[in-house]
Protein backbone atom coordinates (compact mmCIF):
# COMPACT_ATOMS: atom_id res chain seq x y z
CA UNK A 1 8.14 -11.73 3.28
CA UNK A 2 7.04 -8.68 5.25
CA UNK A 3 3.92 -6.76 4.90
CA UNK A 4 1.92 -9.88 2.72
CA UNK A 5 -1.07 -8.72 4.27
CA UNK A 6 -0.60 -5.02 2.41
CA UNK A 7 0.88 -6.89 -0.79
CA UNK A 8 -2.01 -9.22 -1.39
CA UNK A 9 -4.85 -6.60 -0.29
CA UNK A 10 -3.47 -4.31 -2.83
CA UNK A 11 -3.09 -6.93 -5.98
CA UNK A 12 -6.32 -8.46 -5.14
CA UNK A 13 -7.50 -4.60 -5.48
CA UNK A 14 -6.48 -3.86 -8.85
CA UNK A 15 -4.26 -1.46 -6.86
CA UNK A 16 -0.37 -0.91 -7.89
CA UNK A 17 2.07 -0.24 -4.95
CA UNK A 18 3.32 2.58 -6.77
CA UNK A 19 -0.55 4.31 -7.04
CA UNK A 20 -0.51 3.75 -3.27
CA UNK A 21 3.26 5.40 -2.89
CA UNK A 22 1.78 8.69 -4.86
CA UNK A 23 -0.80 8.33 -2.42
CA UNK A 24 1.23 8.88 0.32
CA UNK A 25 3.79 11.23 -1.61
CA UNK A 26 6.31 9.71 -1.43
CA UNK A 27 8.42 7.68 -4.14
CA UNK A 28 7.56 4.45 -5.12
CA UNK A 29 10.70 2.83 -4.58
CA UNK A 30 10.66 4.53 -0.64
CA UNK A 31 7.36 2.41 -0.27
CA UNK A 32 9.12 -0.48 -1.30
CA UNK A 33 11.99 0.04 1.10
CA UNK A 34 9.56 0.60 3.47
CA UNK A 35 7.99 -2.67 2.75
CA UNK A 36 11.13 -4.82 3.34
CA UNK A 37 10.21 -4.49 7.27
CA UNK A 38 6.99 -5.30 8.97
CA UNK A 39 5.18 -2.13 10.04
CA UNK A 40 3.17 -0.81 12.93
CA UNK A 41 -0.15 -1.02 13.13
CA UNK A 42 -1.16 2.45 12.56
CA UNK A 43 1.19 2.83 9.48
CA UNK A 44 -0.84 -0.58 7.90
CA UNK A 45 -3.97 0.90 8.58
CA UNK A 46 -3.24 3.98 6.82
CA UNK A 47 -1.68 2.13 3.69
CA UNK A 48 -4.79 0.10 3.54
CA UNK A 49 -7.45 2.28 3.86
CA UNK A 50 -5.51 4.48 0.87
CA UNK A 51 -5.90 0.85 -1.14
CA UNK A 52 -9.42 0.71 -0.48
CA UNK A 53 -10.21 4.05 -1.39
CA UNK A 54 -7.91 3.99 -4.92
CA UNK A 55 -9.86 0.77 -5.65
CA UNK A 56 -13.21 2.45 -5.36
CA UNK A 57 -12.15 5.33 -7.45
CA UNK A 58 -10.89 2.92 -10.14
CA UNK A 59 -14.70 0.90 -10.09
């Protein structure tokens, strides 16, 4: 499955994809498209560094 590394750092988190969609602004089920397909490297850092800051806010 693509994007595992995104998946598990966000579940491990506390963090649900669609918290992480809002995030972004976008909808949660154009993250999820979005996560059928492995993504770029800047695009993954961006999407994790959202789920580290939503899981400090939620501490």
């Amino acid at each position: 499955m693509a994007n595992q590394d995104i998946r598990f750092m966000a579940a491990d988190s506390g963090v649900k994809l669609w918290q992480v969609a809002d995030a972004l602004g976008i909808a949660d089920c154009s993250l999820s498209r979005k996560l059928r397909h492995e993504l770029g490297a800047e695009e993954k850092r961006k999407i994790k560094e959202i789920i580290q800051k939503l899981a400090k806010e939620s501490d």
